[in-house]
PDB file of N, CA and C in Angstrom:
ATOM      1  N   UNK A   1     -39.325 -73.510 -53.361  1.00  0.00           N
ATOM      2  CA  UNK A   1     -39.481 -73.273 -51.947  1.00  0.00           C
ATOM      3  C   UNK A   1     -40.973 -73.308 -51.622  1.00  0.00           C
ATOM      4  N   UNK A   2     -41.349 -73.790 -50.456  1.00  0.00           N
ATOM      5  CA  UNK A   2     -43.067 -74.181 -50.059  1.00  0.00           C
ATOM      6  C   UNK A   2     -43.480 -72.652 -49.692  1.00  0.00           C
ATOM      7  N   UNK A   3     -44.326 -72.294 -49.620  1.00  0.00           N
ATOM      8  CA  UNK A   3     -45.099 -71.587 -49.059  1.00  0.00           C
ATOM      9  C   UNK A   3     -45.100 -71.051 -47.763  1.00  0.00           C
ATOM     10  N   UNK A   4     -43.792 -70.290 -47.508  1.00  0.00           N
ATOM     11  CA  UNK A   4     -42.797 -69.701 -45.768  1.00  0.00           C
ATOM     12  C   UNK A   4     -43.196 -68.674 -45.696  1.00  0.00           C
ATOM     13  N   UNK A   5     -44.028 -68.097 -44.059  1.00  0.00           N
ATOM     14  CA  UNK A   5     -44.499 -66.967 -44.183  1.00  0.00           C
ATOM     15  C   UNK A   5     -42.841 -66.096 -44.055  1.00  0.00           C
ATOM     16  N   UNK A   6     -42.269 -65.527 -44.568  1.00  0.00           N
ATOM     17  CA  UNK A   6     -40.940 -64.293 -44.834  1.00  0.00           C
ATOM     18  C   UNK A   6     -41.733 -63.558 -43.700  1.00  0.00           C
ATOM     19  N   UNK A   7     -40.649 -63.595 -42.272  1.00  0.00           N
ATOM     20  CA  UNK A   7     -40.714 -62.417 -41.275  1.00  0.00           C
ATOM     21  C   UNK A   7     -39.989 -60.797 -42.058  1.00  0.00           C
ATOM     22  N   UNK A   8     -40.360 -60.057 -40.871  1.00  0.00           N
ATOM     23  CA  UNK A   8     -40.119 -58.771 -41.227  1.00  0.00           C
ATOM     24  C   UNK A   8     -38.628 -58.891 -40.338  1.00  0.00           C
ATOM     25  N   UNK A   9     -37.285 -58.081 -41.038  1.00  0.00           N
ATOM     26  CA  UNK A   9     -36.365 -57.883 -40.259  1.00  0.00           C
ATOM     27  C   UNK A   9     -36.059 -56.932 -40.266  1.00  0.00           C
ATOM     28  N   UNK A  10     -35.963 -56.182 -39.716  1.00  0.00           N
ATOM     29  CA  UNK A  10     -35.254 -54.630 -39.546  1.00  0.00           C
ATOM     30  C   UNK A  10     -33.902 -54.116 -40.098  1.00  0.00           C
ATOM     31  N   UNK A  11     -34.283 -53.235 -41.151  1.00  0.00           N
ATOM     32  CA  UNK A  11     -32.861 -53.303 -41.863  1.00  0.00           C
ATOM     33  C   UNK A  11     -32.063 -51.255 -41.429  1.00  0.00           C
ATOM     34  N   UNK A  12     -31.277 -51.157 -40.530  1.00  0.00           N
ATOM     35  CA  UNK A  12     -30.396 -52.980 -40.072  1.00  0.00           C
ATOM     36  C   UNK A  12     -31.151 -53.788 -38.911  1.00  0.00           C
ATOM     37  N   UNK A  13     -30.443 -54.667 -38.869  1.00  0.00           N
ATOM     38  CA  UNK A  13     -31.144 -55.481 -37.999  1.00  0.00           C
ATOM     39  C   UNK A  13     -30.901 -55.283 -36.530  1.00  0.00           C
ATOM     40  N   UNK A  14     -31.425 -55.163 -35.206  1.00  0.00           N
ATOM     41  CA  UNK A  14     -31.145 -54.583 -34.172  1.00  0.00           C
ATOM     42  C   UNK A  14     -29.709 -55.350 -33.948  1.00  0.00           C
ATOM     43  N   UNK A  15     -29.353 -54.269 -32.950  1.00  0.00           N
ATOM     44  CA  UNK A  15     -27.624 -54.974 -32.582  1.00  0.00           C
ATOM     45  C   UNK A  15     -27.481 -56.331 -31.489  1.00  0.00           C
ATOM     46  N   UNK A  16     -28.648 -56.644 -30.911  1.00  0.00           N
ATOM     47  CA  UNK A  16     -28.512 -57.849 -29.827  1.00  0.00           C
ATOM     48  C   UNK A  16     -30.096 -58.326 -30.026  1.00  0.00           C
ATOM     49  N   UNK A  17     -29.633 -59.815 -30.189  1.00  0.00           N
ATOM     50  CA  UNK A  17     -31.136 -60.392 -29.995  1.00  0.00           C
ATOM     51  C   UNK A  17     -30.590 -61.691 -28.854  1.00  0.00           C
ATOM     52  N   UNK A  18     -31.555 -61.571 -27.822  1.00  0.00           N
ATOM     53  CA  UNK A  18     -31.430 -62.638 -26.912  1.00  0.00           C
ATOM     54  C   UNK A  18     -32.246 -64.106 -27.196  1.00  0.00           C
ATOM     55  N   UNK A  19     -31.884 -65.228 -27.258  1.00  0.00           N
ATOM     56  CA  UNK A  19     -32.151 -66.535 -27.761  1.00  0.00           C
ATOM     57  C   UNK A  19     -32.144 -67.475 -26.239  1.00  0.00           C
ATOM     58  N   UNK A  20     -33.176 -67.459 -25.633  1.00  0.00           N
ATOM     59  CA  UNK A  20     -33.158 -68.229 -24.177  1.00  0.00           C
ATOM     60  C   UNK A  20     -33.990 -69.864 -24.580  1.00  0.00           C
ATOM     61  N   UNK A  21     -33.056 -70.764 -24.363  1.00  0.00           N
ATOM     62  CA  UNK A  21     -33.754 -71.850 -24.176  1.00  0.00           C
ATOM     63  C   UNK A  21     -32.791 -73.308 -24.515  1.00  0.00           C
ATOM     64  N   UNK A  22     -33.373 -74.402 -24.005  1.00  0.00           N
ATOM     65  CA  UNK A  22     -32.931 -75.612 -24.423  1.00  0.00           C
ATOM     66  C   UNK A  22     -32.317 -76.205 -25.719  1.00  0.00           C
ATOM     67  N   UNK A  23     -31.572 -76.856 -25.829  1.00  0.00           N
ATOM     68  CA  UNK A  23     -30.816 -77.263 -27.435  1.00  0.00           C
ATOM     69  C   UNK A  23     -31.862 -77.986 -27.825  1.00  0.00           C
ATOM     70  N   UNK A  24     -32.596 -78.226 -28.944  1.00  0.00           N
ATOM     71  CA  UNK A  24     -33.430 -79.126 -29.710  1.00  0.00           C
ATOM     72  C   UNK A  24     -32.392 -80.305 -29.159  1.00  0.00           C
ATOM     73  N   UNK A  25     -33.952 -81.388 -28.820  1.00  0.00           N
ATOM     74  CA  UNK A  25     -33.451 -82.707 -28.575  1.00  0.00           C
ATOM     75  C   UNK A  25     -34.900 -83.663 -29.112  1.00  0.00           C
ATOM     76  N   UNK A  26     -34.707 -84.750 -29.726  1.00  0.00           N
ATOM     77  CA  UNK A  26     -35.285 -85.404 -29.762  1.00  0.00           C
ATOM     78  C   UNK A  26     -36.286 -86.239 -28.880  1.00  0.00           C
ATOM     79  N   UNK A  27     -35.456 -86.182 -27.339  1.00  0.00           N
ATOM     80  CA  UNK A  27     -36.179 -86.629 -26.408  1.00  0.00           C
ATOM     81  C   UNK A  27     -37.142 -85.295 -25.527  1.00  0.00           C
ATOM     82  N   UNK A  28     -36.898 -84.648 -26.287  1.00  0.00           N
ATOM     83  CA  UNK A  28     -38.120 -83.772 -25.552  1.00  0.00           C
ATOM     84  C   UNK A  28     -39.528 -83.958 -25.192  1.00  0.00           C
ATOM     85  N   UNK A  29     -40.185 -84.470 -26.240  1.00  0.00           N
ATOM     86  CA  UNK A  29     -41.117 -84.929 -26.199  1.00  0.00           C
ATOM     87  C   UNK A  29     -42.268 -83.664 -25.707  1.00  0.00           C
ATOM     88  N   UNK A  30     -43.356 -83.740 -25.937  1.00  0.00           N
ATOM     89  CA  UNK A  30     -44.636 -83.175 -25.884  1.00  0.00           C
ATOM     90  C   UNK A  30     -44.549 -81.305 -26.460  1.00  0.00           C
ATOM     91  N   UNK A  31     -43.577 -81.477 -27.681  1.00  0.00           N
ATOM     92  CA  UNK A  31     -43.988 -80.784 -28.527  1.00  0.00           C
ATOM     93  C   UNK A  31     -44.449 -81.080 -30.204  1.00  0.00           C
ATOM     94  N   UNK A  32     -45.569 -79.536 -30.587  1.00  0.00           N
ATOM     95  CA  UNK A  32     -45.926 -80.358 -31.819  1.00  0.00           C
ATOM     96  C   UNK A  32     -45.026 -80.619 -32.924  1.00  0.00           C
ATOM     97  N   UNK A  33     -43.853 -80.031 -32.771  1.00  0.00           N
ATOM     98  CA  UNK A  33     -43.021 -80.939 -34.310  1.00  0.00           C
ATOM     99  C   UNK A  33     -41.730 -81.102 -33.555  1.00  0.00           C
ATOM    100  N   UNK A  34     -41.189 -82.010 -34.058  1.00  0.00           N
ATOM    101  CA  UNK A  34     -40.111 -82.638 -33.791  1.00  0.00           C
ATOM    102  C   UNK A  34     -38.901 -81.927 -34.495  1.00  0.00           C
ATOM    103  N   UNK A  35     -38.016 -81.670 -33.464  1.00  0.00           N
ATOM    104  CA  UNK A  35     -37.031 -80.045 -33.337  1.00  0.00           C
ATOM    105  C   UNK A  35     -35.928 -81.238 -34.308  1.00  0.00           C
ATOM    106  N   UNK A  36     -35.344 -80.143 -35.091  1.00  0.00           N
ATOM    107  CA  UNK A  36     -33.849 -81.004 -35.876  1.00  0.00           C
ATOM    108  C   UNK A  36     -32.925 -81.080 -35.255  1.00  0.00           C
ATOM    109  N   UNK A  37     -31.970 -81.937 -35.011  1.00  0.00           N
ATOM    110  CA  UNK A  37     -31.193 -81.970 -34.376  1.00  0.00           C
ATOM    111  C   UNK A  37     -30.002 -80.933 -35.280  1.00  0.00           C
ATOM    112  N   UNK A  38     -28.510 -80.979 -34.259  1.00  0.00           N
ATOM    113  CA  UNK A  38     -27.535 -80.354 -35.203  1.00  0.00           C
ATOM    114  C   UNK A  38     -27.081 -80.354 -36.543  1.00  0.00           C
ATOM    115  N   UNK A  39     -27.054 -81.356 -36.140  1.00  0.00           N
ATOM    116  CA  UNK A  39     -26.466 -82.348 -37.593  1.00  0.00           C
ATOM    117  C   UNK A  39     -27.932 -81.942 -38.862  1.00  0.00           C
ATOM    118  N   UNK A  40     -28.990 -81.777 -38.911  1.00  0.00           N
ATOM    119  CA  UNK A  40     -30.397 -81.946 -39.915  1.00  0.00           C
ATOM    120  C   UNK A  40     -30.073 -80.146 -39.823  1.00  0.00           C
ATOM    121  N   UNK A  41     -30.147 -79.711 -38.981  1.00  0.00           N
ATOM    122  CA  UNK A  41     -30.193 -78.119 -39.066  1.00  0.00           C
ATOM    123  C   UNK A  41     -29.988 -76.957 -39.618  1.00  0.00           C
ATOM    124  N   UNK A  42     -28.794 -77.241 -40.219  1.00  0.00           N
ATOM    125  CA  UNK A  42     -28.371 -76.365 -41.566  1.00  0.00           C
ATOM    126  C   UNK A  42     -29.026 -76.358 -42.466  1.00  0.00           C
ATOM    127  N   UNK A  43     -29.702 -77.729 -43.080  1.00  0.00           N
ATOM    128  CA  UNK A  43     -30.398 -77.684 -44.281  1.00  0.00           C
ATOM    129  C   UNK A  43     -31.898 -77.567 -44.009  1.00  0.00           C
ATOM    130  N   UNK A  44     -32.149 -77.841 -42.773  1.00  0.00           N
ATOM    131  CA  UNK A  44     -33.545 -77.135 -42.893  1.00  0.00           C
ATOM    132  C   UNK A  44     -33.635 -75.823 -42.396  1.00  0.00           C
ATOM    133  N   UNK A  45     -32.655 -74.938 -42.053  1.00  0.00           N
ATOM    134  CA  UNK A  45     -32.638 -73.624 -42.126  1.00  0.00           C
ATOM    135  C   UNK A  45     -32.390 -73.177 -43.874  1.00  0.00           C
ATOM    136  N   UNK A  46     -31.733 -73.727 -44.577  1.00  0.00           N
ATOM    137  CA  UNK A  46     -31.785 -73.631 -45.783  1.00  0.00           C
ATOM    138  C   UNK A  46     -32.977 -74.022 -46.528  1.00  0.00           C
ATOM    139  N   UNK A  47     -33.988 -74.335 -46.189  1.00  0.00           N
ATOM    140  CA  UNK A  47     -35.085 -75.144 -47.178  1.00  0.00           C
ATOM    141  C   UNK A  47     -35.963 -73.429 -46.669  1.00  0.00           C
ATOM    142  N   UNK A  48     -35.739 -73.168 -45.168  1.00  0.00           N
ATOM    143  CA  UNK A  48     -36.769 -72.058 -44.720  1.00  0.00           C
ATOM    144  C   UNK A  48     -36.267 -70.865 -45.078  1.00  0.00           C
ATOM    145  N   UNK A  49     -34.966 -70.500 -44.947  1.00  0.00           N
ATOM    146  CA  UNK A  49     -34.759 -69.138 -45.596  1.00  0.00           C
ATOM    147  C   UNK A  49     -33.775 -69.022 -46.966  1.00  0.00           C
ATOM    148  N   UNK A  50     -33.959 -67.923 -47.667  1.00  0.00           N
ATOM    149  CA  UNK A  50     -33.310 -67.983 -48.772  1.00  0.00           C
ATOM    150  C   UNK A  50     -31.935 -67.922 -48.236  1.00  0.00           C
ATOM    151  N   UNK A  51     -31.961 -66.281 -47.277  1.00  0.00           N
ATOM    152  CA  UNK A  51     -30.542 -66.027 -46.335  1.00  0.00           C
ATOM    153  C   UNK A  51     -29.875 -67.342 -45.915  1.00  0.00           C
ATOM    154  N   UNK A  52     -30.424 -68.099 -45.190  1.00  0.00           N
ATOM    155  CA  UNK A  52     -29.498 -69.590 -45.130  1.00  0.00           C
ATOM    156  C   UNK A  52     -28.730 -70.585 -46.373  1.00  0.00           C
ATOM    157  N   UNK A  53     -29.958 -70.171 -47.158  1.00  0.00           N
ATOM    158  CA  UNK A  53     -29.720 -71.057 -49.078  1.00  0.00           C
ATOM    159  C   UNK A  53     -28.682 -70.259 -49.110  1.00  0.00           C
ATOM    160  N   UNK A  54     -28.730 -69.254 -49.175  1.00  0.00           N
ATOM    161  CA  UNK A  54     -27.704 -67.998 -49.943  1.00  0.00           C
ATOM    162  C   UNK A  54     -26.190 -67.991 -49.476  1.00  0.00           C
ATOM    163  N   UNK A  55     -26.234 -68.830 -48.669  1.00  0.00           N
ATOM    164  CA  UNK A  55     -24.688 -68.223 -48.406  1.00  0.00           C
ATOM    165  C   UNK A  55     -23.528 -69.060 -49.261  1.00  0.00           C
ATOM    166  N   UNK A  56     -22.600 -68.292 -49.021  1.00  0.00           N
ATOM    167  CA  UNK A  56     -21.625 -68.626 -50.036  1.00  0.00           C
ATOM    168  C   UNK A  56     -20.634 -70.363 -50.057  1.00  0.00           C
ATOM    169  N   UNK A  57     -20.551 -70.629 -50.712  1.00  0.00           N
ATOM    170  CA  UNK A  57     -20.605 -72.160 -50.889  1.00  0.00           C
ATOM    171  C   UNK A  57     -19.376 -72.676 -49.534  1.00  0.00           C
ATOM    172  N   UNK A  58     -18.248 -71.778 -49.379  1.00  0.00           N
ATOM    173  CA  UNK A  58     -17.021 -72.175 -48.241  1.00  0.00           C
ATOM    174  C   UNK A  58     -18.077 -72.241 -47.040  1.00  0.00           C
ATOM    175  N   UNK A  59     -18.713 -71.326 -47.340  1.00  0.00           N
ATOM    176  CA  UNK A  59     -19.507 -71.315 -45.642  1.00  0.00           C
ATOM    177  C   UNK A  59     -20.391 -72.728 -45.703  1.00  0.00           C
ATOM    178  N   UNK A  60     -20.831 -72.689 -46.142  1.00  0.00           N
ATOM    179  CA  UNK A  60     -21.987 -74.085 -46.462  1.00  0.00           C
ATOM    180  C   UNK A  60     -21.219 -75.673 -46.131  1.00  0.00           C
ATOM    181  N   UNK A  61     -19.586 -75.757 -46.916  1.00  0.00           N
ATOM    182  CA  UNK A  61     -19.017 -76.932 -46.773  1.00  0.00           C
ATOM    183  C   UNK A  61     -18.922 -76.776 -45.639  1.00  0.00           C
ATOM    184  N   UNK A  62     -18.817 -75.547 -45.022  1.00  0.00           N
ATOM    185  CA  UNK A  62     -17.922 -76.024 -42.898  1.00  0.00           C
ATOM    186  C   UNK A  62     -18.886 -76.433 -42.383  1.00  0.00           C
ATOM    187  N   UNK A  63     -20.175 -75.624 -42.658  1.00  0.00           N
ATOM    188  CA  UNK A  63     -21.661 -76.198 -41.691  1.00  0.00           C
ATOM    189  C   UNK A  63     -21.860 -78.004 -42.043  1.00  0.00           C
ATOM    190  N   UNK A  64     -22.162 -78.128 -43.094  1.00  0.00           N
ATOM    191  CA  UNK A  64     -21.944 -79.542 -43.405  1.00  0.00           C
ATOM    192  C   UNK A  64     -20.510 -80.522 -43.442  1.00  0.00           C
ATOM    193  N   UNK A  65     -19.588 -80.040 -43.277  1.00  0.00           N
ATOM    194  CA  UNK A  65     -18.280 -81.253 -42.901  1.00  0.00           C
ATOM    195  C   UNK A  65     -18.105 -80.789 -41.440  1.00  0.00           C
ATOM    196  N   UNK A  66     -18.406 -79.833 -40.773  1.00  0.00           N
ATOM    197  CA  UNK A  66     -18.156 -79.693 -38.887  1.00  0.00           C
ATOM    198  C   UNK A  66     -19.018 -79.551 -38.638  1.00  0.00           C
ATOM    199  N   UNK A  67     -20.268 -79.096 -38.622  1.00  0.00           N
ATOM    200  CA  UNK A  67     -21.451 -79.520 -38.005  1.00  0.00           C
ATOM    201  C   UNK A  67     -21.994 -77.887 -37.871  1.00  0.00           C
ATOM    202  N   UNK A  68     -22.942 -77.750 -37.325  1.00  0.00           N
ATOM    203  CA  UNK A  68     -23.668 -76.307 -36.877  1.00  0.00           C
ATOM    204  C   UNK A  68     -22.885 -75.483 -35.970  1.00  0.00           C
ATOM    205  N   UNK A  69     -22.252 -76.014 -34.945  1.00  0.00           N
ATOM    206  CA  UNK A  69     -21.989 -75.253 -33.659  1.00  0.00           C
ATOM    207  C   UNK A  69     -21.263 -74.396 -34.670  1.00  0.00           C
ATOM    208  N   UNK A  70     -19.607 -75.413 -34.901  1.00  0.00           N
ATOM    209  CA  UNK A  70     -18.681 -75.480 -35.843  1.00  0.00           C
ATOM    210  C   UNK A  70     -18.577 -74.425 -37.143  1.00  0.00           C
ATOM    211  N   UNK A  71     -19.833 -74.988 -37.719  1.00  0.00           N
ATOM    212  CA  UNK A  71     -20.370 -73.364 -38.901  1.00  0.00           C
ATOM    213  C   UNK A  71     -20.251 -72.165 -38.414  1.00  0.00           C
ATOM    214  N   UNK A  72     -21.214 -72.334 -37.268  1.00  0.00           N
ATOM    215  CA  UNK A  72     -21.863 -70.924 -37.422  1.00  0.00           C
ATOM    216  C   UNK A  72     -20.622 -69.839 -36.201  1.00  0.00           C
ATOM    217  N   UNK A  73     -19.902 -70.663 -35.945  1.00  0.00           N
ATOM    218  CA  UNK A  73     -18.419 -69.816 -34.993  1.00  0.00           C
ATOM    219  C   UNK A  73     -17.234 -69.911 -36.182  1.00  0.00           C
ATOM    220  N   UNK A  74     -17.980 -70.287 -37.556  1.00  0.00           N
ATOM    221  CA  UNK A  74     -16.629 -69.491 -38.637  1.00  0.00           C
ATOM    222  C   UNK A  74     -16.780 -68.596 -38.704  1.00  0.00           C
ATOM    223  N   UNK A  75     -15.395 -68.032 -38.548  1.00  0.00           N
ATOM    224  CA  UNK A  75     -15.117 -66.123 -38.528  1.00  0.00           C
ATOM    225  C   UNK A  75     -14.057 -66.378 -39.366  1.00  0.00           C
ATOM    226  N   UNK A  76     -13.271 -67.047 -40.033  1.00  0.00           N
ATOM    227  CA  UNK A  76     -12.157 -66.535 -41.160  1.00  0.00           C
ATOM    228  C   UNK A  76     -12.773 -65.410 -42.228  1.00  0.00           C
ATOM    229  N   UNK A  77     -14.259 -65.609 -42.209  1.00  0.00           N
ATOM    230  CA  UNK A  77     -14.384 -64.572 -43.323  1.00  0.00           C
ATOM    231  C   UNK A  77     -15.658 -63.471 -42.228  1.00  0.00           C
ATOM    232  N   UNK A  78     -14.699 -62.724 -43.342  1.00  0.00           N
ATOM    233  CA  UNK A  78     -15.596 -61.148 -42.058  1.00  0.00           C
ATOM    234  C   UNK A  78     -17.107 -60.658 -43.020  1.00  0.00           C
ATOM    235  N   UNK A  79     -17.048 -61.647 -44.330  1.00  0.00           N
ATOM    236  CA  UNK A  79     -18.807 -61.148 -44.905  1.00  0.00           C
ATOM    237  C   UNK A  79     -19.089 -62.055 -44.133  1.00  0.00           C
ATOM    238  N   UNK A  80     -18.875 -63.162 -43.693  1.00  0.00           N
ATOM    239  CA  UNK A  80     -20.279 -64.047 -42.624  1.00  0.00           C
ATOM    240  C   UNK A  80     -20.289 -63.512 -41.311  1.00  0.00           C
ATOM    241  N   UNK A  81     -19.414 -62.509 -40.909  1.00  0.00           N
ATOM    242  CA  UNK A  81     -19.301 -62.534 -39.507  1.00  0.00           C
ATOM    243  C   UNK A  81     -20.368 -60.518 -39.708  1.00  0.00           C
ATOM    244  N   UNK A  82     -20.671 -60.312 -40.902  1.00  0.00           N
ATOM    245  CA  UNK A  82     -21.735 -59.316 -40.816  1.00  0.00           C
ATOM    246  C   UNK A  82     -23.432 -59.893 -41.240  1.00  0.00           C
ATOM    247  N   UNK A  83     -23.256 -61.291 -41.693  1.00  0.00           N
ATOM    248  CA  UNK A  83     -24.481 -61.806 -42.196  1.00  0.00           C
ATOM    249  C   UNK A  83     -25.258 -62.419 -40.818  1.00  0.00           C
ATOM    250  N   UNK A  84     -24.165 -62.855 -39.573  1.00  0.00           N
ATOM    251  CA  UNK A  84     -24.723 -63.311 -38.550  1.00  0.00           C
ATOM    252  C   UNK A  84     -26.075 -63.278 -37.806  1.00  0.00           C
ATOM    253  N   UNK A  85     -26.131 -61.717 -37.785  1.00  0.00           N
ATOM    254  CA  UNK A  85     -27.268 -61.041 -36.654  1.00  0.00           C
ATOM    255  C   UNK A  85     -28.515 -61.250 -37.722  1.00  0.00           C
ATOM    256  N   UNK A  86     -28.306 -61.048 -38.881  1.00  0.00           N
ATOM    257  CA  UNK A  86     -29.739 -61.942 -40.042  1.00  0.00           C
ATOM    258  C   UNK A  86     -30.255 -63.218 -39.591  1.00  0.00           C
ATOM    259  N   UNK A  87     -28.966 -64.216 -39.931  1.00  0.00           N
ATOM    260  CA  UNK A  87     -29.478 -65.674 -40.052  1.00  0.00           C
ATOM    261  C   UNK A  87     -30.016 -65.679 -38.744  1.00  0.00           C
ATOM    262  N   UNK A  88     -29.398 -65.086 -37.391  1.00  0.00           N
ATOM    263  CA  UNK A  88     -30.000 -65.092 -35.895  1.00  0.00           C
ATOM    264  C   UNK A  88     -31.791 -64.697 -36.328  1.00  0.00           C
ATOM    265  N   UNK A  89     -31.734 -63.620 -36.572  1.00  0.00           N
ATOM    266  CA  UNK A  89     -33.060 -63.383 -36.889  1.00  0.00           C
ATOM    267  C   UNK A  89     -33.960 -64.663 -37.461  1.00  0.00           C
ATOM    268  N   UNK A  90     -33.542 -65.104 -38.765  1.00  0.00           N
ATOM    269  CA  UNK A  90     -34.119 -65.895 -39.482  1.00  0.00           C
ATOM    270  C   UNK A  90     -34.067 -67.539 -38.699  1.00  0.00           C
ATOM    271  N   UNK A  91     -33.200 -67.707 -38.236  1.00  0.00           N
ATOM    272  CA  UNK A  91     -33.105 -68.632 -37.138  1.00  0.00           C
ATOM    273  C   UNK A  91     -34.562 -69.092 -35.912  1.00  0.00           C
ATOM    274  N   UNK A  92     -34.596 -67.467 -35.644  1.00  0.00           N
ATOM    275  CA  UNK A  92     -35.401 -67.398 -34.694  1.00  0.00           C
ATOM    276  C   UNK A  92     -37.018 -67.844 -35.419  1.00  0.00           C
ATOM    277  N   UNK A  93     -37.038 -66.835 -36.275  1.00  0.00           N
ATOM    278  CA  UNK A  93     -38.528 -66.869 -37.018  1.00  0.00           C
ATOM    279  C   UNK A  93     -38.990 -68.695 -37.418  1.00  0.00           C
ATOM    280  N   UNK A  94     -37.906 -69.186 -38.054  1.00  0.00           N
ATOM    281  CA  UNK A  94     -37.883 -70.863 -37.772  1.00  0.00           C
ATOM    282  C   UNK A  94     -38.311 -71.664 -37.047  1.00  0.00           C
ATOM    283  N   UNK A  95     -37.834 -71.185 -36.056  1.00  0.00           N
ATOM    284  CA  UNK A  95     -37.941 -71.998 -34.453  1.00  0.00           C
ATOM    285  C   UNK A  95     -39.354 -71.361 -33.965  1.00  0.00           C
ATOM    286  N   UNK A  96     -40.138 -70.308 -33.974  1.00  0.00           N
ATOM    287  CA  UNK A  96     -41.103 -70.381 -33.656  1.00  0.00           C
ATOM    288  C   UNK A  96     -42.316 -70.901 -33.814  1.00  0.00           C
ATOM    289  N   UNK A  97     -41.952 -71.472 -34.966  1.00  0.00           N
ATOM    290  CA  UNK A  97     -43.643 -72.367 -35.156  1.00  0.00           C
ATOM    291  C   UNK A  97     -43.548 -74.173 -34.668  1.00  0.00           C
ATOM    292  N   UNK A  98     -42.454 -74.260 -33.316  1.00  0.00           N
ATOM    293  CA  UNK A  98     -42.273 -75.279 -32.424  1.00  0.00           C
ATOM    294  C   UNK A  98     -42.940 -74.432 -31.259  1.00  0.00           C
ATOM    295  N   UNK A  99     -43.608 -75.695 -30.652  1.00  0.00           N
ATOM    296  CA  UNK A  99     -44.597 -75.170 -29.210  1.00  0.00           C
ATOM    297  C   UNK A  99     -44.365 -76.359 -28.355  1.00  0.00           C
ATOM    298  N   UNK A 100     -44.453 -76.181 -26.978  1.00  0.00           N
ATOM    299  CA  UNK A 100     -45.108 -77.300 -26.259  1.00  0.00           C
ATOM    300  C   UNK A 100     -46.539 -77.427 -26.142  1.00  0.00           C
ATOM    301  N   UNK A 101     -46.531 -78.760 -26.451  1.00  0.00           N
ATOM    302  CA  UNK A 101     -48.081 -79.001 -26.943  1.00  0.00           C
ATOM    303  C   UNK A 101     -48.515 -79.952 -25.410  1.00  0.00           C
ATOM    304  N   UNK A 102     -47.621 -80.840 -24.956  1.00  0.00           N
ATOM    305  CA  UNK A 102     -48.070 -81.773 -23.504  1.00  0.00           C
ATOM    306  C   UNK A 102     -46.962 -81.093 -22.529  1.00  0.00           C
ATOM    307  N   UNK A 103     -47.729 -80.095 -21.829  1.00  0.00           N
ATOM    308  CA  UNK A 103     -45.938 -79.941 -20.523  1.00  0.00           C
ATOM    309  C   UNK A 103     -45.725 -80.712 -19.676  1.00  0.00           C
ATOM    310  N   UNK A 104     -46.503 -81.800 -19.557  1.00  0.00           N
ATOM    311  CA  UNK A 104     -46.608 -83.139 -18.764  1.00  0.00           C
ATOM    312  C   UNK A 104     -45.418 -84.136 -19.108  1.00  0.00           C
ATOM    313  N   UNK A 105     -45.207 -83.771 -20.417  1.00  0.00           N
ATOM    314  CA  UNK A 105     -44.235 -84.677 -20.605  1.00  0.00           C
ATOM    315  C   UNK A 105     -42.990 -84.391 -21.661  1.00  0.00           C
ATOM    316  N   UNK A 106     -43.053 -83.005 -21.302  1.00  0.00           N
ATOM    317  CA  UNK A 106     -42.170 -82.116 -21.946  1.00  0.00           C
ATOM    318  C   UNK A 106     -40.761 -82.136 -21.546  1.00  0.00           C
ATOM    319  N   UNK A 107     -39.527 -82.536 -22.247  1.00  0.00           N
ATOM    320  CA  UNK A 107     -37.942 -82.160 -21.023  1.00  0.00           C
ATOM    321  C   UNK A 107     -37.987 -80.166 -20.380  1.00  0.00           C
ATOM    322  N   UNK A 108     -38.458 -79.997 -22.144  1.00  0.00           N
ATOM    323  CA  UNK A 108     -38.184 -78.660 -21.813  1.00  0.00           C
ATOM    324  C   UNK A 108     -38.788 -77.729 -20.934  1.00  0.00           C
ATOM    325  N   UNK A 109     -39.847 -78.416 -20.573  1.00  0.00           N
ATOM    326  CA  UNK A 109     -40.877 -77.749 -19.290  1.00  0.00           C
ATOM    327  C   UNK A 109     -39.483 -77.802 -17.657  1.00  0.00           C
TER     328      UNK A 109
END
């Protein structure tokens, strides 16, 4: 694994975290890194957190044979449906080192 600064999460982790914003799109344009789409997303949440690496292999085939949305609304098993409010966390910490860098020519502006 490269060199990931590991956020701090609160154990436990608070009971609601709010997530406001646009779906990663490729055509966004005038930010500095180029957001993954659905489909790339799982595994580069897996390259960034161990918690994403870590999960248990059933969970892993649904994210990769149905896609992200698809994954991450499996509830047949009730250990992923307590691991959730983590990966949210770790999710988040991910996504922050994306910025708008031109709002001139930003969608998401």
């Amino acid at each position: 694994m490269s060199s990931v600064i590991q956020p701090y999460i609160p154990d436990p982790p608070p009971k609601a975290l709010l997530l406001i914003g646009a779906g990663a799109s490729y055509g966004s344009n005038g930010t500095n890194l180029r957001p993954p789409l659905g489909i790339n997303l799982f595994d580069e949440l897996c390259k960034y957190s161990e918690y994403w690496s870590g999960l248990p292999s059933e969970i892993k085939k649904t994210f990769k044979e149905k896609g992200f949305e698809e994954g991450f609304d499996y509830s047949s098993n009730s250990q992923f449906e307590k691991l959730k409010s983590t990966l949210i966390w770790h999710m988040a910490f991910y996504f922050d080192r994306f910025f708008i860098d031109d709002p001139k020519i930003c969608a998401y502006v």
